[in-house]
Protein backbone atom coordinates (compact mmCIF):
# COMPACT_ATOMS: atom_id res chain seq x y z
CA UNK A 1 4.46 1.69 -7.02
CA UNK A 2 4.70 0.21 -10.26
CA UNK A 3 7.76 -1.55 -9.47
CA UNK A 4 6.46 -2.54 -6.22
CA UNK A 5 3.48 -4.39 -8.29
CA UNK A 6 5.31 -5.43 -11.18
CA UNK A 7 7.75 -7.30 -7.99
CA UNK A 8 4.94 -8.99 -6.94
CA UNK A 9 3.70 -10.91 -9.93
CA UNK A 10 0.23 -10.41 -9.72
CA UNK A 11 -1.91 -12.74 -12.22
CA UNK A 12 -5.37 -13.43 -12.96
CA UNK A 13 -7.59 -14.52 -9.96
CA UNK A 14 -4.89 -13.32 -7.52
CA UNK A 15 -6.86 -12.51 -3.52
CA UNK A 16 -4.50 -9.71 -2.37
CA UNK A 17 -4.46 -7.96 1.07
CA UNK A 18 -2.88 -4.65 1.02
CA UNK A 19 -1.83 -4.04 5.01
CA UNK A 20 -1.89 -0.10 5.06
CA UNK A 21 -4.06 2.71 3.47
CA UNK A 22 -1.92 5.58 3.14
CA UNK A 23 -0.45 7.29 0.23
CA UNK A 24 1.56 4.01 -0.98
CA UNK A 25 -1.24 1.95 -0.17
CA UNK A 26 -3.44 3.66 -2.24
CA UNK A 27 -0.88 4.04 -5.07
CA UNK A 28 -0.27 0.40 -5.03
CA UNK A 29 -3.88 -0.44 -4.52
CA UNK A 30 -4.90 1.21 -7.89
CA UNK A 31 -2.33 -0.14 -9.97
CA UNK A 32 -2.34 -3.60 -8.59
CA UNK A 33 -6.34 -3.28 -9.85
CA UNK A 34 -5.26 -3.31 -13.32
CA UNK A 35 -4.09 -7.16 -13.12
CA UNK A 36 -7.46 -8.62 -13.08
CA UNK A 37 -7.08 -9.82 -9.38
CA UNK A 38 -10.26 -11.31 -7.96
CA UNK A 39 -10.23 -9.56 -4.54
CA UNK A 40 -8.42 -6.27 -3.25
CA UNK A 41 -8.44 -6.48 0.39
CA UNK A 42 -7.42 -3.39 2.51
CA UNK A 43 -6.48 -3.31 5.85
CA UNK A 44 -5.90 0.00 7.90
CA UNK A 45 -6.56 1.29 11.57
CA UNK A 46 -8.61 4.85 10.40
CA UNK A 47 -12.12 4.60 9.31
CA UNK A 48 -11.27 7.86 6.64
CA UNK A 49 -8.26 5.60 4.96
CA UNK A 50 -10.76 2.66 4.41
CA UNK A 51 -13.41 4.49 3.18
CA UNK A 52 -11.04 5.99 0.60
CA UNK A 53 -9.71 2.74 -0.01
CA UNK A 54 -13.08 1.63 -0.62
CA UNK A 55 -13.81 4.40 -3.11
CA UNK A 56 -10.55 3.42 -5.47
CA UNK A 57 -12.00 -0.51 -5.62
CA UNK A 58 -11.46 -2.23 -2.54
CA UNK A 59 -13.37 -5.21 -2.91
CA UNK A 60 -13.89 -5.37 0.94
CA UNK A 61 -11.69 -3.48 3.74
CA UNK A 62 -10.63 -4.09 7.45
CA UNK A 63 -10.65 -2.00 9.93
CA UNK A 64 -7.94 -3.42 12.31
CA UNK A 65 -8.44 -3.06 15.76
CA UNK A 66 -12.37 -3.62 15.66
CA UNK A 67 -12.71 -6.48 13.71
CA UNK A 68 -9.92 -9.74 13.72
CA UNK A 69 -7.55 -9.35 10.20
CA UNK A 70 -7.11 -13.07 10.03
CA UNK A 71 -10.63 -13.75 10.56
CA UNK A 72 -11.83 -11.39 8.00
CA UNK A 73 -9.52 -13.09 5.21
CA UNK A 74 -10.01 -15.79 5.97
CA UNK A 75 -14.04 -15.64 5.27
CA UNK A 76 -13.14 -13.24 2.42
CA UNK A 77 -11.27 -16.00 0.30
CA UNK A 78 -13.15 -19.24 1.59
CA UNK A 79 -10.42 -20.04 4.07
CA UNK A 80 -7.75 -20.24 1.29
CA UNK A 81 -6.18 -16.77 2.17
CA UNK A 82 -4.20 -14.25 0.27
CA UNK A 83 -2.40 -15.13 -2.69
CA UNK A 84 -0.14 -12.44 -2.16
CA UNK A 85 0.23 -9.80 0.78
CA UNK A 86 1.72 -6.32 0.47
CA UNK A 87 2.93 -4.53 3.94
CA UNK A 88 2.61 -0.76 2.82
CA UNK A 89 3.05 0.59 6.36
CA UNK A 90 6.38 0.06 7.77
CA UNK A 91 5.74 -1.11 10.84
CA UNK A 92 6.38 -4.13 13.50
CA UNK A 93 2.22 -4.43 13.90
CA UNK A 94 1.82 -5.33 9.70
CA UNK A 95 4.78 -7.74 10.25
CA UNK A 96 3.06 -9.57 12.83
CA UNK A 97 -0.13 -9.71 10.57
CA UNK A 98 1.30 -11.35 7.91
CA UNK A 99 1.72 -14.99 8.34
CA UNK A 100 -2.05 -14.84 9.56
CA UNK A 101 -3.40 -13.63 6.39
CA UNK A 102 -0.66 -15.50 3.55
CA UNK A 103 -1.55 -18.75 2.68
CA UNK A 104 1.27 -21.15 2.15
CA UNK A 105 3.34 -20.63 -1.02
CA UNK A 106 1.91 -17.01 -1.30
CA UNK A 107 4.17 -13.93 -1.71
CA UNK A 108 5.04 -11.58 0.49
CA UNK A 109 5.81 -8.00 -0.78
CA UNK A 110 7.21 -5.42 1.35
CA UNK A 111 6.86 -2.00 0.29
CA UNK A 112 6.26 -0.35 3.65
CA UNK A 113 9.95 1.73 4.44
CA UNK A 114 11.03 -0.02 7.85
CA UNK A 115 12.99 2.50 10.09
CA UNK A 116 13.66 3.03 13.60
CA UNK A 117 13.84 -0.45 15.88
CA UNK A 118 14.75 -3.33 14.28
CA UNK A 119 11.82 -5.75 13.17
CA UNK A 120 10.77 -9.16 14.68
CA UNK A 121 9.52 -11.47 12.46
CA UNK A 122 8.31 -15.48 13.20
CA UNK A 123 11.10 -16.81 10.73
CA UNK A 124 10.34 -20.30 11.46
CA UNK A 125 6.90 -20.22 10.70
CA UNK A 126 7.75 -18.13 7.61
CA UNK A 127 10.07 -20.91 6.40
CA UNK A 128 7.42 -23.53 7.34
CA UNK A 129 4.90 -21.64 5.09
CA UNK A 130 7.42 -21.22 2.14
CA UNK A 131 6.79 -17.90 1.53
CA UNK A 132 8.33 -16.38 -1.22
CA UNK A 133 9.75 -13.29 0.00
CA UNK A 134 10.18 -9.91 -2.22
CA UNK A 135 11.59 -6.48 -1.09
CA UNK A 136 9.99 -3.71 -3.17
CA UNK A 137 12.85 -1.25 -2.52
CA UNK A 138 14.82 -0.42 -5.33
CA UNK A 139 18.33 1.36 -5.88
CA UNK A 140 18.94 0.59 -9.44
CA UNK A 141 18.37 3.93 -11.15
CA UNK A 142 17.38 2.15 -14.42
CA UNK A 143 14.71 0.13 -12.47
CA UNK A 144 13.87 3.62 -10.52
CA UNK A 145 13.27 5.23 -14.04
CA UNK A 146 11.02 2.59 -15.63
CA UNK A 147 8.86 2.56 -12.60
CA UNK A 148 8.60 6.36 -13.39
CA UNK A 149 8.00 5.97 -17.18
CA UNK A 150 5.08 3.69 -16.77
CA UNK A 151 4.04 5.67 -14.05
CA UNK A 152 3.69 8.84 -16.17
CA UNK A 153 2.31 6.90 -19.06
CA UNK A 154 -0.44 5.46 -16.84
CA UNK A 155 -1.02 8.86 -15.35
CA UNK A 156 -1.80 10.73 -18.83
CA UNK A 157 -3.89 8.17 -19.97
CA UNK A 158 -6.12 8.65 -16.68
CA UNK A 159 -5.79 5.33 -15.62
CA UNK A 160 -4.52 6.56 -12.01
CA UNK A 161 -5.18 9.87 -10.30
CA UNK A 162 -3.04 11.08 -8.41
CA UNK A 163 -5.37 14.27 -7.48
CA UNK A 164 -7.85 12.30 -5.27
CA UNK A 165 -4.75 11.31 -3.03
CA UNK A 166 -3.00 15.11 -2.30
CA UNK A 167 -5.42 15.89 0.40
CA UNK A 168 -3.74 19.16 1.71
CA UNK A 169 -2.14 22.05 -0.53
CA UNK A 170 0.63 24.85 1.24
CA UNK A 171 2.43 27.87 -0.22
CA UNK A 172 5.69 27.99 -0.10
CA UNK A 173 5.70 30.41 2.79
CA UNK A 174 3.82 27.92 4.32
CA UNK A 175 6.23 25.15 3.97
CA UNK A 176 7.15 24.33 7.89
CA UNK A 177 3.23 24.14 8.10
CA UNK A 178 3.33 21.22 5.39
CA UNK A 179 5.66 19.83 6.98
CA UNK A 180 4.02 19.91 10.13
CA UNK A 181 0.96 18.07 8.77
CA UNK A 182 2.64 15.25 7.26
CA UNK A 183 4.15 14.16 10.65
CA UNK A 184 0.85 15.01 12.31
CA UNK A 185 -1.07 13.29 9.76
CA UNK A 186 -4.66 14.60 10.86
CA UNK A 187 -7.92 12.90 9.74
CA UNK A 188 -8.26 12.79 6.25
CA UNK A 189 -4.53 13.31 5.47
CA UNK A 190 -2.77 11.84 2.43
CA UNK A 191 -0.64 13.71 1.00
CA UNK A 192 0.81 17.18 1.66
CA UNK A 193 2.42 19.48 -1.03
CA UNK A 194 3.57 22.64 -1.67
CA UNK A 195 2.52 24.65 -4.51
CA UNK A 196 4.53 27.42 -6.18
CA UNK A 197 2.68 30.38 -7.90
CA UNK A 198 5.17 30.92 -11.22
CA UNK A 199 2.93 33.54 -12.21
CA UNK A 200 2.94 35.45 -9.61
CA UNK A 201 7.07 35.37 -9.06
């Protein structure tokens, strides 16, 4: 996630929306913190992912599906809407939210891994609104490795946790079980991971 961030240029005074709550969400939520934005907005379908959001910082949060995104970003930033909008979700529905919630000239990250059908998106409009456009996937292993250096380096100086977001713990003999929760994804779900007792082997 620290690539993800450092690709989307955050400066001072920034109004982000972060469109998904899950693990990446989160991950990109606390680091993108650390700019000195002046709102972190957090969208998300399930009340538990908001309410964790909230606890890392969220400035406010939307719960999609009760209450209108657009609407809700709009009164958020006094009609001048998101600076800069990062899809964390991978889906067709956070596509579709996006040129509702970007103001015009404002970035558009996508971190969200996009899979399955092919996604729609309203190019024209997008054009028209001269977004800037970045794709937070990378595949250059030197780029892969100093996202993972500052990673570490922000991790043991306990300016992320990681611990609040691993939510369910197997043992290895329970690894089809882990498996089984992560595409289930029950309420309060994160992060799954499987833990190996050295001592005991």
């Amino acid at each position: 996630m620290v690539n993800a961030v450092d690709l989307a240029d955050l400066i001072l005074g920034d109004d982000v929306v972060v469109i998904g709550a899950g693990f990446m969400g989160h991950l990109v939520q606390e680091v993108a913190t650390l700019r000195g934005i002046r709102r972190l907005i957090v969208a998300d379908t399930r009340p538990d992912a908001l309410e964790r959001a909230r606890s890392l910082g969220a400035t406010s949060t939307v719960h999609v599906g009760e209450e209108d995104l657009a609407q809700r970003v709009s009164e958020l930033t006094e009609g001048r809407l998101a600076d800069v909008c990062i899809e964390c979700t991978g889906t067709q529905a956070a596509m579709d939210s996006i040129g509702s919630v970007t103001r015009m000239s404002g970035k558009v990250v996508l971190v969200g891994f996009h899979q399955g059908p092919p996604r729609s998106v309203p190019l024209g409009y997008w054009n028209w609104m001269a977004y800037d456009i970045r794709n937070a996937h990378f595949r250059e292993v030197p780029t892969i490795l100093h996202g993972m250096e500052v990673g570490m380096r922000l991790l043991r100086a306990g300016i992320v946790d990681l611990a609040p977001h691993v939510t369910h713990r197997f043992e290895l003999a329970d690894i089809a079980e882990a498996f089984d929760t992560a595409v289930a994804k029950p309420d309060g779900f994160v992060k799954a991971t499987v833990v190996i007792d050295r001592a005991g082997g």
